[in-house]
Protein backbone atom coordinates (compact mmCIF):
# COMPACT_ATOMS: atom_id res chain seq x y z
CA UNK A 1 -15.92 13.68 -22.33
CA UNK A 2 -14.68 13.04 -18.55
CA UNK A 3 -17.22 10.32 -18.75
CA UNK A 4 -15.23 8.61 -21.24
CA UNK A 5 -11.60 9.30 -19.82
CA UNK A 6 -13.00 8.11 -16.45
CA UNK A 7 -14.06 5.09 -17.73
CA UNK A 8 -11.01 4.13 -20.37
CA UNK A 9 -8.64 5.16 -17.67
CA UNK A 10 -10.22 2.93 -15.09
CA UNK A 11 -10.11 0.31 -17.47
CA UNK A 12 -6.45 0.33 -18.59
CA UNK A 13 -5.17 0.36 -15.12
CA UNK A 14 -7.14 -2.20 -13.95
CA UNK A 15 -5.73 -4.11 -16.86
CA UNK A 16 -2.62 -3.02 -15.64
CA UNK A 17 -3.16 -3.80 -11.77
CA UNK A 18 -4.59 -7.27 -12.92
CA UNK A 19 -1.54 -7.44 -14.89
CA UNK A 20 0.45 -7.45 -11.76
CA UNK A 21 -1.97 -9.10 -9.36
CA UNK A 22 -1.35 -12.20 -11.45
CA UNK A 23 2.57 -11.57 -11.72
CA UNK A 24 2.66 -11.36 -7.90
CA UNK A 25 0.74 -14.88 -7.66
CA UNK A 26 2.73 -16.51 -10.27
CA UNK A 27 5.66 -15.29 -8.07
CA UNK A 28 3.99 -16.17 -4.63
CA UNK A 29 3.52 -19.89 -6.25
CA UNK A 30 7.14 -20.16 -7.34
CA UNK A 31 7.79 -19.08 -4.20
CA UNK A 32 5.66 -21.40 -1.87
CA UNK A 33 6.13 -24.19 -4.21
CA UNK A 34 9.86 -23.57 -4.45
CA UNK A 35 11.02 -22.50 -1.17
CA UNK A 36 10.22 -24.01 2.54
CA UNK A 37 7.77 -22.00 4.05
CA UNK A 38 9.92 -20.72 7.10
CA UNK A 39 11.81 -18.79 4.33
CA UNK A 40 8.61 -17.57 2.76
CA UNK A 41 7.61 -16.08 5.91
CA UNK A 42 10.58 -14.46 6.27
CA UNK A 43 10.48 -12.87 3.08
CA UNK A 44 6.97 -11.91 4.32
CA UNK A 45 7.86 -10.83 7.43
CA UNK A 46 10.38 -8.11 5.68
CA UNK A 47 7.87 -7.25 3.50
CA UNK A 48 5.30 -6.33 6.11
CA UNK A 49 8.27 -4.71 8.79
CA UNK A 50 9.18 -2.94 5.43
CA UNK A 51 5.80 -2.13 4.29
CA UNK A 52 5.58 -0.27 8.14
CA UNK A 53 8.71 1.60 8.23
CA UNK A 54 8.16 3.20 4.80
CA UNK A 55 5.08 4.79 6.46
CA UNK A 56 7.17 6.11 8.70
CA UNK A 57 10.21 7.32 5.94
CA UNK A 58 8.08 8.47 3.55
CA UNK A 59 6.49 11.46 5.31
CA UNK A 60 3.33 11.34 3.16
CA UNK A 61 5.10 12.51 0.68
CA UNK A 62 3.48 9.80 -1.77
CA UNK A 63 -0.18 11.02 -1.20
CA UNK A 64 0.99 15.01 -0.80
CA UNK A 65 2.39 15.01 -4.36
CA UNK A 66 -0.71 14.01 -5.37
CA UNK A 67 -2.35 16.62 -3.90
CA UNK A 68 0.05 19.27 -4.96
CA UNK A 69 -0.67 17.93 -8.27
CA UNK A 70 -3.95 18.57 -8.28
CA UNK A 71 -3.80 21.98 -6.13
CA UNK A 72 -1.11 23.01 -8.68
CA UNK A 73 -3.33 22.10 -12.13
CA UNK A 74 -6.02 24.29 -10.22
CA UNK A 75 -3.61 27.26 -9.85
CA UNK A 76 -2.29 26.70 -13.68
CA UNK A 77 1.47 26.93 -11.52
CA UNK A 78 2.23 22.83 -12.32
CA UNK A 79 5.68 23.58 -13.32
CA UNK A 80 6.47 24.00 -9.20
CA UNK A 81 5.82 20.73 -8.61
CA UNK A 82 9.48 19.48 -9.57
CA UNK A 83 11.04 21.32 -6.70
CA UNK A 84 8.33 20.07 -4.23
CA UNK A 85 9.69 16.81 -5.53
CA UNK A 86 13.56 17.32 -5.08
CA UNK A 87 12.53 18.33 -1.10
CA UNK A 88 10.50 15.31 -0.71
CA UNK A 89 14.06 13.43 -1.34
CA UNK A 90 15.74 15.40 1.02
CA UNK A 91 13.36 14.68 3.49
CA UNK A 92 12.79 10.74 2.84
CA UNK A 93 16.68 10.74 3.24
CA UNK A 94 16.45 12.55 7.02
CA UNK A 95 13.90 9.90 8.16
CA UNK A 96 16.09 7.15 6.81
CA UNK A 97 18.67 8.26 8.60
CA UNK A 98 16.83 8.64 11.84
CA UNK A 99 14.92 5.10 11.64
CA UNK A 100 18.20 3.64 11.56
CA UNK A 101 19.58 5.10 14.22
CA UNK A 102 18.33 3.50 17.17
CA UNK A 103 19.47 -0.29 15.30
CA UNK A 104 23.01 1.16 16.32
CA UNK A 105 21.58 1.07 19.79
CA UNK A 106 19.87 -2.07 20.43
CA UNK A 107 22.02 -5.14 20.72
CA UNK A 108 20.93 -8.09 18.69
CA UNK A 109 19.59 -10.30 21.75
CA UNK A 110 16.42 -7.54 22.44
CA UNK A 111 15.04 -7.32 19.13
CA UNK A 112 15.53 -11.52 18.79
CA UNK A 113 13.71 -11.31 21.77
CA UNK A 114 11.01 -8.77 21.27
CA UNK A 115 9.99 -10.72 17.87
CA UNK A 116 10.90 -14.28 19.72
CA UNK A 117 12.72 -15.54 16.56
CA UNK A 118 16.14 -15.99 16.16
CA UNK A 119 17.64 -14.31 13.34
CA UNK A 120 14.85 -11.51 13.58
CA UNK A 121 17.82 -8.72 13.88
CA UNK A 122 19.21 -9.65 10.35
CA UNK A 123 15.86 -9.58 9.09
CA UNK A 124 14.76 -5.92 10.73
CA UNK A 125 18.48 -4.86 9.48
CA UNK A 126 18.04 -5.94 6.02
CA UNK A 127 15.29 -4.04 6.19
CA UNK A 128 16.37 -0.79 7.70
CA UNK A 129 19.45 -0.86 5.05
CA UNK A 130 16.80 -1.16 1.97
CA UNK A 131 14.01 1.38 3.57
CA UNK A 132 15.56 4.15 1.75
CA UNK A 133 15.51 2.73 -2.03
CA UNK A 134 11.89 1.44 -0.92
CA UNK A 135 10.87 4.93 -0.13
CA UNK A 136 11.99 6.55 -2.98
CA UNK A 137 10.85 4.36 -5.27
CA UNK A 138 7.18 4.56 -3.80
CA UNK A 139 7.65 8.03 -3.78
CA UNK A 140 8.81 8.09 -7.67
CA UNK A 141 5.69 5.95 -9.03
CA UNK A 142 3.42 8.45 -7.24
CA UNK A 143 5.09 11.24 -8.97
CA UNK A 144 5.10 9.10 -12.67
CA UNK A 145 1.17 9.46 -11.75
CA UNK A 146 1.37 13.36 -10.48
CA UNK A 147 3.09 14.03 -13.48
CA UNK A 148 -0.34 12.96 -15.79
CA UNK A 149 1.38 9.79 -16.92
CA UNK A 150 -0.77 7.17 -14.59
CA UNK A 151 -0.16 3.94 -16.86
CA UNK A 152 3.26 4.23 -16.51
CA UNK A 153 3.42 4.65 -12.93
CA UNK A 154 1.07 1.71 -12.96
CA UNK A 155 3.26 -0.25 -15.04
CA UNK A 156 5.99 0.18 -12.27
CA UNK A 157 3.71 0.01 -9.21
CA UNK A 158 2.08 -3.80 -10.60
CA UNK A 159 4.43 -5.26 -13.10
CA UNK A 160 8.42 -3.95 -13.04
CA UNK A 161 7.90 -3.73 -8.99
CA UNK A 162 8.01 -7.94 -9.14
CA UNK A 163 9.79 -8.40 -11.77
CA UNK A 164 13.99 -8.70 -10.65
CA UNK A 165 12.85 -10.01 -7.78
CA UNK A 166 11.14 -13.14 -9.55
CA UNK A 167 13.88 -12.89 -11.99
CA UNK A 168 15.88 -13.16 -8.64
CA UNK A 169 14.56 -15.88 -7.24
CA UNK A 170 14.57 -17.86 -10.12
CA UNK A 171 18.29 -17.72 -10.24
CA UNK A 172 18.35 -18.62 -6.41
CA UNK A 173 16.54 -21.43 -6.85
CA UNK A 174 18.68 -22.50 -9.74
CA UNK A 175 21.54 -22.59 -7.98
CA UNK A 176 19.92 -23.77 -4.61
CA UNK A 177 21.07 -20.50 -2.52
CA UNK A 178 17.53 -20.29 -0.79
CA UNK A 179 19.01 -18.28 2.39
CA UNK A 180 19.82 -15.81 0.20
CA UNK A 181 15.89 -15.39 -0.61
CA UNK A 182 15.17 -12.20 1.25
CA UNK A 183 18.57 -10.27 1.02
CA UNK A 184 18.01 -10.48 -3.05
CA UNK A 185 14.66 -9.02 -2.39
CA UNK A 186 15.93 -6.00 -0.98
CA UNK A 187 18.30 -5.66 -3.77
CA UNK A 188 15.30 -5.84 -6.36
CA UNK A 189 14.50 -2.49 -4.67
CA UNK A 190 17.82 -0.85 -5.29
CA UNK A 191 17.08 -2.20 -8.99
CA UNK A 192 14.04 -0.51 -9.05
CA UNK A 193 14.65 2.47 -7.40
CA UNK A 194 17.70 3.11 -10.37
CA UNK A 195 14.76 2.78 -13.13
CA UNK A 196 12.02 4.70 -11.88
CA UNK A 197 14.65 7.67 -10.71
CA UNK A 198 15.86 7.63 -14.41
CA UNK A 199 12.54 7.84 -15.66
CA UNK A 200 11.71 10.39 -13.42
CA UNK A 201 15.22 12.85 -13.76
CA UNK A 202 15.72 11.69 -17.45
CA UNK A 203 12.96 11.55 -18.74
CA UNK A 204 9.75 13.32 -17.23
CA UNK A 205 11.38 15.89 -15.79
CA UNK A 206 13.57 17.11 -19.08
CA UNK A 207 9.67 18.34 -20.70
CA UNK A 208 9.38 21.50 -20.22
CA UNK A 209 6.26 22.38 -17.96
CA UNK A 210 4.44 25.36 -19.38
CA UNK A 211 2.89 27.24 -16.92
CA UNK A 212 2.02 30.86 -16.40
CA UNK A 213 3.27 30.99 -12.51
CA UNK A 214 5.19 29.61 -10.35
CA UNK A 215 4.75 29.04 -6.71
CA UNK A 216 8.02 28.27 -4.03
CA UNK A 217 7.31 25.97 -1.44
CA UNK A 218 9.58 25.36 1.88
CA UNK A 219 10.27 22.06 3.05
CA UNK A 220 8.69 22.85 6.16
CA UNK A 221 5.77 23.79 4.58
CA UNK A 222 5.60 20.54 2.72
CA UNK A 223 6.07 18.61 5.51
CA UNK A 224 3.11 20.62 7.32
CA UNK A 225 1.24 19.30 4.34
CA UNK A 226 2.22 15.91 4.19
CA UNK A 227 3.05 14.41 7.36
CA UNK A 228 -1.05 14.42 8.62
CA UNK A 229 -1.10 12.13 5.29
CA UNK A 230 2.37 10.34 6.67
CA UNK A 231 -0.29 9.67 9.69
CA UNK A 232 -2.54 8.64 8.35
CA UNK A 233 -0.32 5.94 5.95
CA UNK A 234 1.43 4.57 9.11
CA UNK A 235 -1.74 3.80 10.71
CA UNK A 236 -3.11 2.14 7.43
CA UNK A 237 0.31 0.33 7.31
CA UNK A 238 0.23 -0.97 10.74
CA UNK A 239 -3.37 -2.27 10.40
CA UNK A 240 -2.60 -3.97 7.29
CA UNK A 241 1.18 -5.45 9.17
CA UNK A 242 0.59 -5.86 12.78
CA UNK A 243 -1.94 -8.86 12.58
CA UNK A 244 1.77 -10.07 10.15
CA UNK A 245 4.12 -9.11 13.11
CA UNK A 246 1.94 -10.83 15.94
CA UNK A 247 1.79 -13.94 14.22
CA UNK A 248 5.43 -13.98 13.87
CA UNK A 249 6.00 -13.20 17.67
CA UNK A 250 3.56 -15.74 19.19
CA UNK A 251 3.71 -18.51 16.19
CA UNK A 252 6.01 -19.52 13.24
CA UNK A 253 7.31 -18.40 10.04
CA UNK A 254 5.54 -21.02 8.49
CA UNK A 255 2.09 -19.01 10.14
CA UNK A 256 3.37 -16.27 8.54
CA UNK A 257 3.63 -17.46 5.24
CA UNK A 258 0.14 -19.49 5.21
CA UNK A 259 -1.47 -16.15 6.86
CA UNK A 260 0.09 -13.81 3.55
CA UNK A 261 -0.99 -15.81 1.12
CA UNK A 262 -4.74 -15.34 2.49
CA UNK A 263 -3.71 -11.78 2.67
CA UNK A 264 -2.76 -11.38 -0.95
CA UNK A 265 -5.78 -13.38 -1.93
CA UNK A 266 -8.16 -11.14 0.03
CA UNK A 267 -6.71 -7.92 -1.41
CA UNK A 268 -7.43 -9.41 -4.77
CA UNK A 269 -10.88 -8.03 -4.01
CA UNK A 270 -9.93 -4.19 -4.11
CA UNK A 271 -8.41 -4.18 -7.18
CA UNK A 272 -11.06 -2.43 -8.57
CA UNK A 273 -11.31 0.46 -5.83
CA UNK A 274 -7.41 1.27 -6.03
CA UNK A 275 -7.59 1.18 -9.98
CA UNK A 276 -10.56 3.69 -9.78
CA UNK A 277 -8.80 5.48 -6.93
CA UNK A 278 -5.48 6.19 -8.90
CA UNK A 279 -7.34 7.82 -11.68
CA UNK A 280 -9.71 9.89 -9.68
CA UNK A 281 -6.84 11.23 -6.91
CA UNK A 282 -5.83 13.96 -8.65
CA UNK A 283 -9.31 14.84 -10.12
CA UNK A 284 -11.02 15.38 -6.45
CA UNK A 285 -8.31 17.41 -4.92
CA UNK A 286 -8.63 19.73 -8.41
CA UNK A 287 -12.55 19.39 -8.09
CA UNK A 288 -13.12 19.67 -5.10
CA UNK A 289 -10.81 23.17 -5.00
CA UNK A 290 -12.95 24.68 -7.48
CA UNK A 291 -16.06 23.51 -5.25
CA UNK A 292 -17.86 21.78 -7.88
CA UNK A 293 -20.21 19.47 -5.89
CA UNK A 294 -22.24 18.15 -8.10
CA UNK A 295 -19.48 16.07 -10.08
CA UNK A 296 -17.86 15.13 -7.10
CA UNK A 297 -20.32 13.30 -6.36
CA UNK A 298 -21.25 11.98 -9.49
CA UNK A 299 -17.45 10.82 -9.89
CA UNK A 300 -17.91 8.74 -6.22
CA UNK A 301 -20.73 7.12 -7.16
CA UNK A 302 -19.37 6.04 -10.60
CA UNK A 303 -16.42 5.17 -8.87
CA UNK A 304 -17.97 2.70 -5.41
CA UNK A 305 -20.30 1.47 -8.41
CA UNK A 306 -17.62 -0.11 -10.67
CA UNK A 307 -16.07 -1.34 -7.31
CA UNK A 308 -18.81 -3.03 -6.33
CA UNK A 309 -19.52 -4.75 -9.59
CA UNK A 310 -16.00 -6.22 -10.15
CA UNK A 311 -15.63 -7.00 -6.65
CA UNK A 312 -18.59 -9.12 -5.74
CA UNK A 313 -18.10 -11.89 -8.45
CA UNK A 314 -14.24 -11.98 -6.77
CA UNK A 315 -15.33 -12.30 -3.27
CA UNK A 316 -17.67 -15.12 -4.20
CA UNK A 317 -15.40 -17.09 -6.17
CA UNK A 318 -12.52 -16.63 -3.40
CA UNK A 319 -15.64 -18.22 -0.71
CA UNK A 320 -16.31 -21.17 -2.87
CA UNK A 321 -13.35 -22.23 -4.07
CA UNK A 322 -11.05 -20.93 -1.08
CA UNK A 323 -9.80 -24.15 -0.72
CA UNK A 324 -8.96 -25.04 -3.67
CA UNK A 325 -7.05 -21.92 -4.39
CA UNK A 326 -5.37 -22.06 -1.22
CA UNK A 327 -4.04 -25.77 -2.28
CA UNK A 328 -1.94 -24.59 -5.17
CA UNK A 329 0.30 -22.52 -2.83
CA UNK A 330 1.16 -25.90 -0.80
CA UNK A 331 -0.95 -28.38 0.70
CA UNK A 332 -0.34 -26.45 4.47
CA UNK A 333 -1.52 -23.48 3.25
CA UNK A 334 -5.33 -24.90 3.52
CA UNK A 335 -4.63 -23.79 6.85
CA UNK A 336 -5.17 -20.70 5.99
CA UNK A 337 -9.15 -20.74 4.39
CA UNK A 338 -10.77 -19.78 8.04
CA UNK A 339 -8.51 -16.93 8.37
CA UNK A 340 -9.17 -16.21 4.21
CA UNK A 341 -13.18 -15.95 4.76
CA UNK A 342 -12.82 -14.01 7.60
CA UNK A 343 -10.73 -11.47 5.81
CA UNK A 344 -13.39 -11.33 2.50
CA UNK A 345 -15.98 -9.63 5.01
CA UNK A 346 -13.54 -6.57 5.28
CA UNK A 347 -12.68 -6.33 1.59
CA UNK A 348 -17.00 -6.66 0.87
CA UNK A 349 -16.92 -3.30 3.16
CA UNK A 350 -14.53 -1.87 1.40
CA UNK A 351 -16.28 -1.94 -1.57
CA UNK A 352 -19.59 -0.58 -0.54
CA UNK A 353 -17.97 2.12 1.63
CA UNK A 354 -15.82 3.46 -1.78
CA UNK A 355 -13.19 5.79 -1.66
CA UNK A 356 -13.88 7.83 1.42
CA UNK A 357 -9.93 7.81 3.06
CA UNK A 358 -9.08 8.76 -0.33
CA UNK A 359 -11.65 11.82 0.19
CA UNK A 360 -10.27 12.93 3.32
CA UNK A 361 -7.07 12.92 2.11
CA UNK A 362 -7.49 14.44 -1.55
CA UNK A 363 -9.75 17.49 0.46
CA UNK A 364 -7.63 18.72 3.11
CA UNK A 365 -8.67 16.47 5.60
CA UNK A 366 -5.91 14.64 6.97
CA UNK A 367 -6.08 15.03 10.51
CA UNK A 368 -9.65 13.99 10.76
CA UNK A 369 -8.58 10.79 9.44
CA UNK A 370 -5.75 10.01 11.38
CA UNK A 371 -8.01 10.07 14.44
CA UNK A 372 -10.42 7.49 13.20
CA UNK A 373 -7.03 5.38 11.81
CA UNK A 374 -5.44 5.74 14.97
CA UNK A 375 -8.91 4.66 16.89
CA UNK A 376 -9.32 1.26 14.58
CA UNK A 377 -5.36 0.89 14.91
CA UNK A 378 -5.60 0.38 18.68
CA UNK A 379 -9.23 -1.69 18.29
CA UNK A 380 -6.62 -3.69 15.80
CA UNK A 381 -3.81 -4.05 18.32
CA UNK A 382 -6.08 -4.85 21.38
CA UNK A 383 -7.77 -7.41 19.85
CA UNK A 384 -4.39 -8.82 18.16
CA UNK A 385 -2.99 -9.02 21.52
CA UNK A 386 -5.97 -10.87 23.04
CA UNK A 387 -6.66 -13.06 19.70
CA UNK A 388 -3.24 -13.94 18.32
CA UNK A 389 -2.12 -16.14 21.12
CA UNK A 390 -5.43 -18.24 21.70
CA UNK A 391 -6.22 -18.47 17.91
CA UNK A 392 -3.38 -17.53 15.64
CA UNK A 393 -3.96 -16.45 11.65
CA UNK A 394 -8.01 -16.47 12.92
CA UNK A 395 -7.30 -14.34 15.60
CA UNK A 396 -5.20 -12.10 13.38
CA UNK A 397 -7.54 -12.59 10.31
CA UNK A 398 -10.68 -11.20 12.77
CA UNK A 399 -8.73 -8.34 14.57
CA UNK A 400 -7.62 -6.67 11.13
CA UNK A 401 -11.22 -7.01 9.87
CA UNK A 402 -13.09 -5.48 12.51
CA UNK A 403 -11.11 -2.66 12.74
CA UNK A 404 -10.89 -1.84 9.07
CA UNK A 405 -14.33 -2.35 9.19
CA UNK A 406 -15.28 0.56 12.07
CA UNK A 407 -12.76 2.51 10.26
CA UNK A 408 -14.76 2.59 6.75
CA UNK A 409 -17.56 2.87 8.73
CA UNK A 410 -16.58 5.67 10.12
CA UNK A 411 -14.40 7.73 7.36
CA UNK A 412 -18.05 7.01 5.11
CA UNK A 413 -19.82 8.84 8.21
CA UNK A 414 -17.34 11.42 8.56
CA UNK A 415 -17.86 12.42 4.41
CA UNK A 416 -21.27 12.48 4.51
CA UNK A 417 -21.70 14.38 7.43
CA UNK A 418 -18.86 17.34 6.64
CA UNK A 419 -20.20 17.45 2.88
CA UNK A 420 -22.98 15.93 2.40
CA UNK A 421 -21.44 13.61 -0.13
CA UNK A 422 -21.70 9.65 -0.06
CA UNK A 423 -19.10 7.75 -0.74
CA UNK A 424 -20.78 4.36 0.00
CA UNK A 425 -22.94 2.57 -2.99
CA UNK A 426 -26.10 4.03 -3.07
């Protein structure tokens, strides 16, 4: 029966997340074909510096109610996890607050300077004013999926996420306000954020949860939960960012927006693992509480296996045709195919390693893997620093792949020797 539910569920949100993988390409080719690309890498570059700080503002709150969802099923006390949820806001709202605090302090000449652009303290203040709506909506598709109703967080996370934003940006383009590009995209956040909080206060949270107990937890004990997972997501964040910020320091926007395109088409290549990963969160923290070894490991291999298959075919279609593919963005972004191959030889490792960060996470873990995220950050940052300048987008392209690389390498290692459980294909 699990079987079956594994399976289906896989299956409809990777329809989903395929749903939205194309939506954000038919956007990024508006975009590129529609826009100049210094805009489109400043749309990319508050992505990315936005993608970072919401590490930071979101506390691991995202992956913890997860967990408690799962810890909570367990305990048959699920009805506590709508208080856990009304903390998480409070404290997403405290790190807001304190992340913006130091802009107040630092005059707009430094921060042109430390990112060599002018016009680089509008864009790291746009993005400070929209952090908050980012974080909460991240934090409110994660609890769509806590709260057992994972094709509707999907939905949010891979199709309404792009949606007023290409809406947006249609209308821009219509009535040739192009400088206006980025500042609409944090307002397709605020647009967002107003949605998925109705669906979550409205909605979800007006069933009544039947459950036989209930268990109080402090904020402080929530945060002693989360933030090893708020670690461990800043770390990921950074890896997947810096290579974003370092091009924009030492080269152009244009870089920037020829290097996220080959970005976006790499990740195409773990769609699979983070469809299979969303359905089987919830299900290791439970099973893995109850100690039941034997399908834990049966769901991990099911789970690297489908990864592997769907992901193979991708990689070798984005190697032969890279060009090609690249061309439809813009003629420059051919530029790009170098740093593109490069970047397929971390997503191939990603799908034979499988799910282990998930693992570590999902089994009380956290702090193990913020040491090896933290080792392959600075591996990614050293060899960013050394790279970026002599070879640009290559240099970037090669520093974020060998550290993801060691860092699946050695999350796999870590699994296998604290439980004797493999999360690589085998």
């Amino acid at each position: 029966m699990f079987k079956n539910f594994f399976i289906k569920n896989s299956l409809n949100v990777l329809l989903l997340r395929a749903s939205g993988i194309l939506l954000m390409f038919l956007l990024s080719l508006f975009l590129t074909n529609s826009f100049s690309a210094e805009i489109v890498g400043q749309y990319d570059f508050v992505r990315s510096f936005l993608m970072i700080l919401s590490g930071a503002s979101l506390l691991g709150t995202n992956q913890a109610i997860i967990y408690y969802s799962g810890i909570l099923t367990s305990n048959k006390s699920f009805g506590s996890i709508r208080s856990i949820y009304f903390k998480m806001n409070f404290l997403i709202l405290i790190a807001c607050t304190i992340l913006y605090t130091p802009l107040l302090a630092i005059d707009k000449e430094t921060i042109n300077q430390i990112f060599n652009k002018q016009g680089a303290y509008e864009l790291v203040s746009l993005s400070l004013k929209g952090l908050v709506f980012y974080s909460i909506t991240m934090l409110n598709i994660d609890t769509i999926r806590a709260l057992k109703h994972t094709l509707i967080s999907e939905g949010f996370r891979n199709v309404f996420r792009y949606m007023p934003f290409f809406i947006f940006s249609i209308i821009l383009y219509i009535i040739d306000s192009p400088e206006d590009l980025v500042v609409w995209f944090i307002y397709s956040f605020i647009v967002i954020f107003i949605i998925s909080s109705a669906v979550v206060y409205f909605f979800l949270f007006k069933k009544d949860f039947v459950t036989s107990k209930h268990q109080n937890f402090s904020s402080s004990s929530i945060l002693k939960t989360s933030y090893p997972m708020a670690l461990s997501a800043i770390s990921f964040f950074l890896m997947q960012s810096t290579d974003v910020l370092f091009i924009s320091a030492y080269d152009t926007f244009d870089s920037v927006a020829y290097y996220s395109i080959a970005v976006k088409l790499a990740s195409v290549t773990a769609l699979a693992l983070i469809s299979v990963n969303i359905v089987i969160a919830p299900k290791i923290a439970t099973i893995y509480n109850d100690k039941n070894f034997y399908e834990l490991k049966s769901i991990l291999k099911k789970a690297t296996r489908i990864n592997v298959v769907i992901s193979l075919p991708i990689i070798i279609v984005l190697l032969c045709f890279s060009e090609y593919i690249l061309s439809t963005f813009g003629i420059n972004y051919v530029l790009a195919k170098s740093a593109l191959w490069v970047l397929l030889i971390a997503q191939f490792f990603n799908s034979v390693t499988g799910p282990s960060a998930l693992y570590l996470n999902m089994t009380g873990r956290q702090k193990k893997l913020n040491v090896i995220l933290l080792i392959s950050l600075l591996i990614n940052i050293v060899l960013n620093i050394i790279l970026v300048p002599a070879y640009g987008m290559l240099g970037a392209a090669i520093s974020t792949t060998a550290s993801f690389i060691i860092s699946k390498i050695l999350a796999s290692a870590l699994v296998l020797y604290l439980d004797n459980v493999k999360t690589f294909i085998s």
